[in-house]
Protein backbone atom coordinates (compact mmCIF):
# COMPACT_ATOMS: atom_id res chain seq x y z
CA UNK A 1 -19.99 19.34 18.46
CA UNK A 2 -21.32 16.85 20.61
CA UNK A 3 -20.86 13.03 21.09
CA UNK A 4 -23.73 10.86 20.06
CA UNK A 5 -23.04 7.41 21.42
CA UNK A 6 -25.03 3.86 21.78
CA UNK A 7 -25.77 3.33 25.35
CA UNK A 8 -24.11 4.67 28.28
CA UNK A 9 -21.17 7.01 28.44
CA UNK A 10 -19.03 3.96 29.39
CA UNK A 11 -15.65 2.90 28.16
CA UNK A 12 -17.42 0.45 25.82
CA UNK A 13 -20.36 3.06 24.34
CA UNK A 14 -19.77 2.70 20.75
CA UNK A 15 -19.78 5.90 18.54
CA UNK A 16 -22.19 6.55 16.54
CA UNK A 17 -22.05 10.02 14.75
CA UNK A 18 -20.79 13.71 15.41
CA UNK A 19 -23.77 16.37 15.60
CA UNK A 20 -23.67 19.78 15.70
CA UNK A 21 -24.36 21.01 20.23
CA UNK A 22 -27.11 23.21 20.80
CA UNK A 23 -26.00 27.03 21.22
CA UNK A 24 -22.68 27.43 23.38
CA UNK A 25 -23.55 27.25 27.02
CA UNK A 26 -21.62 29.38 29.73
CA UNK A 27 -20.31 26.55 31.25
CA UNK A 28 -17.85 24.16 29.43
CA UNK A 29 -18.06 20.83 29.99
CA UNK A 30 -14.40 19.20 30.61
CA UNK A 31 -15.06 15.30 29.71
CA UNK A 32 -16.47 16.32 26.23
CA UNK A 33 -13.30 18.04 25.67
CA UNK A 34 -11.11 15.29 26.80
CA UNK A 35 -13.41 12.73 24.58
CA UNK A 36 -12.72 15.45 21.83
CA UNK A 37 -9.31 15.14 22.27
CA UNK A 38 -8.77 11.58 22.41
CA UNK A 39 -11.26 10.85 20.12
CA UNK A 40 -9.99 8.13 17.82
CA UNK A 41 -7.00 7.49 20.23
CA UNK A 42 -8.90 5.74 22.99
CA UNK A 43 -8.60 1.90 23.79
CA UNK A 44 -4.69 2.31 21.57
CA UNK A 45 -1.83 0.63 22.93
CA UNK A 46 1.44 3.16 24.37
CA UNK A 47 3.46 0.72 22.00
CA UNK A 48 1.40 1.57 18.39
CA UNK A 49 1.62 5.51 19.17
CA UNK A 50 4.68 5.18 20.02
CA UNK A 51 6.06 3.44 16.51
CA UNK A 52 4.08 6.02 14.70
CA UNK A 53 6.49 8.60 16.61
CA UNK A 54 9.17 6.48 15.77
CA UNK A 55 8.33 6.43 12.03
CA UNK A 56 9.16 10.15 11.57
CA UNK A 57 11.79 10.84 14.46
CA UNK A 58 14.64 9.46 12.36
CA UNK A 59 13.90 12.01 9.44
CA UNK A 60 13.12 15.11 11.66
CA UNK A 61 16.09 14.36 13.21
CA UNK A 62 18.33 14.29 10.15
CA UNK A 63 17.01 17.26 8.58
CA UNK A 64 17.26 18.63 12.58
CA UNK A 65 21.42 17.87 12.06
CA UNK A 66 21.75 20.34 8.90
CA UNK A 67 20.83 23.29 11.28
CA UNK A 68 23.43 22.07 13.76
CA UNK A 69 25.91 22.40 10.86
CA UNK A 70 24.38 26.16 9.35
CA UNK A 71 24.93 26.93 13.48
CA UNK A 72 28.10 25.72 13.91
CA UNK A 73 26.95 23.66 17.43
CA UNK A 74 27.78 19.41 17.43
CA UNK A 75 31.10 20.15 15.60
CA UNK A 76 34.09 16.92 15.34
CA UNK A 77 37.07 17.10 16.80
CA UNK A 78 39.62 18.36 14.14
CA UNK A 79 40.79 16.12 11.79
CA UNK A 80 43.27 15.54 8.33
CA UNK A 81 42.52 13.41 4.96
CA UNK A 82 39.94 13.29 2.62
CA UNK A 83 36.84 12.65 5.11
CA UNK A 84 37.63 16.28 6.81
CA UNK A 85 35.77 20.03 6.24
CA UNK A 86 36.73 23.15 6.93
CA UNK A 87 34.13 23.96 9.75
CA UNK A 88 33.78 26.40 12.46
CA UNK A 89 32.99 25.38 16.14
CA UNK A 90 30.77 27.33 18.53
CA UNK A 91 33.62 30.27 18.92
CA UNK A 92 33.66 30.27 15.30
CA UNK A 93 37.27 28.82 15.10
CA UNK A 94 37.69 27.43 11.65
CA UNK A 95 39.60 24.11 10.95
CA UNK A 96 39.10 20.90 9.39
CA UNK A 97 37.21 18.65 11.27
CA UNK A 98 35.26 15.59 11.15
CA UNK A 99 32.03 16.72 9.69
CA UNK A 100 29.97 14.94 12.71
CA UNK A 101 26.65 17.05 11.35
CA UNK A 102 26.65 15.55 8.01
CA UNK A 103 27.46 11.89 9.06
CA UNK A 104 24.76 12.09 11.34
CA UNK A 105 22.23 13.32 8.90
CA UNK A 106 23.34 10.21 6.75
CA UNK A 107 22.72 8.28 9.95
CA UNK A 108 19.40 9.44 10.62
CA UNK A 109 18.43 8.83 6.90
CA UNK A 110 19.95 5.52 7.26
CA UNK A 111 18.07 4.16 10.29
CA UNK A 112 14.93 6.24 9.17
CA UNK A 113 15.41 3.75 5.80
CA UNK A 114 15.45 0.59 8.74
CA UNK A 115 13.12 1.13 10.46
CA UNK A 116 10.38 2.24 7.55
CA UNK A 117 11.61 -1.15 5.77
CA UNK A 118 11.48 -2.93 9.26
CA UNK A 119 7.70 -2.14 10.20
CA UNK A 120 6.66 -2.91 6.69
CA UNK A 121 7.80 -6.27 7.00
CA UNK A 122 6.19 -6.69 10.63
CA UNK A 123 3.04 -6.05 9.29
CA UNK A 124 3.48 -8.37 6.37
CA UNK A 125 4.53 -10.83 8.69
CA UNK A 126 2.25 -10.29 11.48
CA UNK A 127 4.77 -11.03 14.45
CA UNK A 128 6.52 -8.64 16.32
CA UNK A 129 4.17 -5.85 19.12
CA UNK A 130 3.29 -2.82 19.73
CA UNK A 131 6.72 -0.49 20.52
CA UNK A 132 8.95 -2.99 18.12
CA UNK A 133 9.43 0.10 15.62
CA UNK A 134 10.23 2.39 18.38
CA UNK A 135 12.49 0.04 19.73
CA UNK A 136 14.00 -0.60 17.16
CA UNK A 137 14.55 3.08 16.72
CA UNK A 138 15.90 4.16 20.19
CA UNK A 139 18.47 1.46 19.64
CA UNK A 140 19.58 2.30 16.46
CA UNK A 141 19.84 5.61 17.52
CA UNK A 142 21.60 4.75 21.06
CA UNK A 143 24.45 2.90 18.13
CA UNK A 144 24.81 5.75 16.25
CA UNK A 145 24.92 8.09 19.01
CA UNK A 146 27.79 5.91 20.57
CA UNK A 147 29.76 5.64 17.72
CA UNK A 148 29.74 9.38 16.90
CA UNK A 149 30.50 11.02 20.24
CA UNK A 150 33.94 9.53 19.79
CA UNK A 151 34.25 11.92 16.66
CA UNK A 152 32.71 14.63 18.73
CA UNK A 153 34.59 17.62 20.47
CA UNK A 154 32.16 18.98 22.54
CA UNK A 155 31.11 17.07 25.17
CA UNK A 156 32.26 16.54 29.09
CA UNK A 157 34.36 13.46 29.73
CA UNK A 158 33.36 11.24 32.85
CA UNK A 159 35.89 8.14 32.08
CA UNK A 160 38.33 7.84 29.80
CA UNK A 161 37.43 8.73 26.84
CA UNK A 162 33.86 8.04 27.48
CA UNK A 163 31.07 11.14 27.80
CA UNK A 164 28.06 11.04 29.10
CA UNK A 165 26.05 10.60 25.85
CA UNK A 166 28.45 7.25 25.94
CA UNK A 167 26.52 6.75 28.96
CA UNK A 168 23.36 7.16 28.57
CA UNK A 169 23.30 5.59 24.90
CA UNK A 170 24.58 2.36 26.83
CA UNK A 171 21.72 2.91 29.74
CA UNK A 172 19.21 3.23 26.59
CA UNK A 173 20.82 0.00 24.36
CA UNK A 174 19.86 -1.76 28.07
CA UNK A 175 16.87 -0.41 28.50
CA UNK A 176 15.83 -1.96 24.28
CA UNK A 177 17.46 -5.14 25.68
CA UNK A 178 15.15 -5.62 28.09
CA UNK A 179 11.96 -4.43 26.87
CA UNK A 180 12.05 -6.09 24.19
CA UNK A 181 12.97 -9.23 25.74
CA UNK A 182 10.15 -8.97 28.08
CA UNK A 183 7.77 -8.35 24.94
CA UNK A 184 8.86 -10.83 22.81
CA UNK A 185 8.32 -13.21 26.33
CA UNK A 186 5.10 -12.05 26.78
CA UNK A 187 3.90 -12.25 23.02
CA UNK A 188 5.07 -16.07 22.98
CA UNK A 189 3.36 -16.82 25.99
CA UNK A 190 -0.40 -15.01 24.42
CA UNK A 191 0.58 -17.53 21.51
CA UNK A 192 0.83 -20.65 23.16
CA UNK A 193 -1.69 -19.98 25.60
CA UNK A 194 -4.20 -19.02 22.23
CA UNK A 195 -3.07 -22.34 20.54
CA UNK A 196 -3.40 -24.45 23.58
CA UNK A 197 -6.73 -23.61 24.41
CA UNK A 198 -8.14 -25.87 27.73
């Protein structure tokens, strides 16, 4: 196929149709491939490709859970009362434990739930920016992850009773804090400089 565009082969050159390339030559031409490749993608945001990634995440990641728990790998600590199952760890001791696979698989669904009824609403609305969504996801997800390695057995302590998924999901709840801050700053800023025109 080759790219038929109006004008020059400049950033701006406006698409106009896909045709058919003459017979295959010997030598391939590199920048038609890359303009293959990013066709359609081109002139995008990071922040819009990377809500769509956060749209799905959530889900792959809670069906991703239910093979941790057919392996036997992210087992809980073990555990008594009503809340506990009779799983195996990675040595295939069995005992009850907390059923950390399962809750987060409800987890997942629950933030992938958020965040799909979250970007709906942005759009309605109109406000929020590219890389909201994904925000929004990564600090969900840095909340849950928290909250769950406390249940968790595997996994290295570095203080207290803190791991180093404690760590990093605080270093990544920062992170959110910040961006979006310096978003939400930024998108103001576009607004009243639109409305306030010179």
């Amino acid at each position: 196929l080759r790219v038929v565009r109006d004008g020059d082969r400049g950033r701006n050159a406006r698409v106009l149709e896909m045709v058919p390339d003459q017979p295959p030559a010997k030598r391939v031409d590199r920048g038609d491939i890359r303009e293959r490749a990013l066709f359609g993608l081109r002139r995008q945001p990071v922040g819009i490709a990377c809500d769509a990634v956060a749209g799905a995440a959530p889900l792959g990641q809670a069906i991703g859970r239910i093979g941790c728990l057919l392996g036997g790998c992210c087992y809980g600590r073990p555990a008594q009362g009503w809340l506990a199952m009779n799983l195996p760890d990675t040595r295939g001791a069995w005992c009850p434990r907390h059923p950390t696979q399962i809750m987060s698989s409800l987890a997942d669904l629950a933030i992938f739930g958020a965040v799909m009824l979250v970007e709906r609403r942005l759009k309605r609305s109109g406000r929020g920016f590219p890389g909201a969504v994904a925000l929004l996801f990564i600090g969900l997800y840095c909340c849950k992850r928290f909250g769950m390695e406390f249940l968790r057995e595997e996994h290295p302590l570095v203080l207290g009773s803190l791991s180093w998924a404690h760590a990093a999901s605080l270093v990544g709840l920062l992170v959110v804090a910040i961006v979006a801050t310096a978003m939400t700053v930024r998108r103001r800023a576009t607004r009243g400089a639109v409305a306030s025109p010179r």
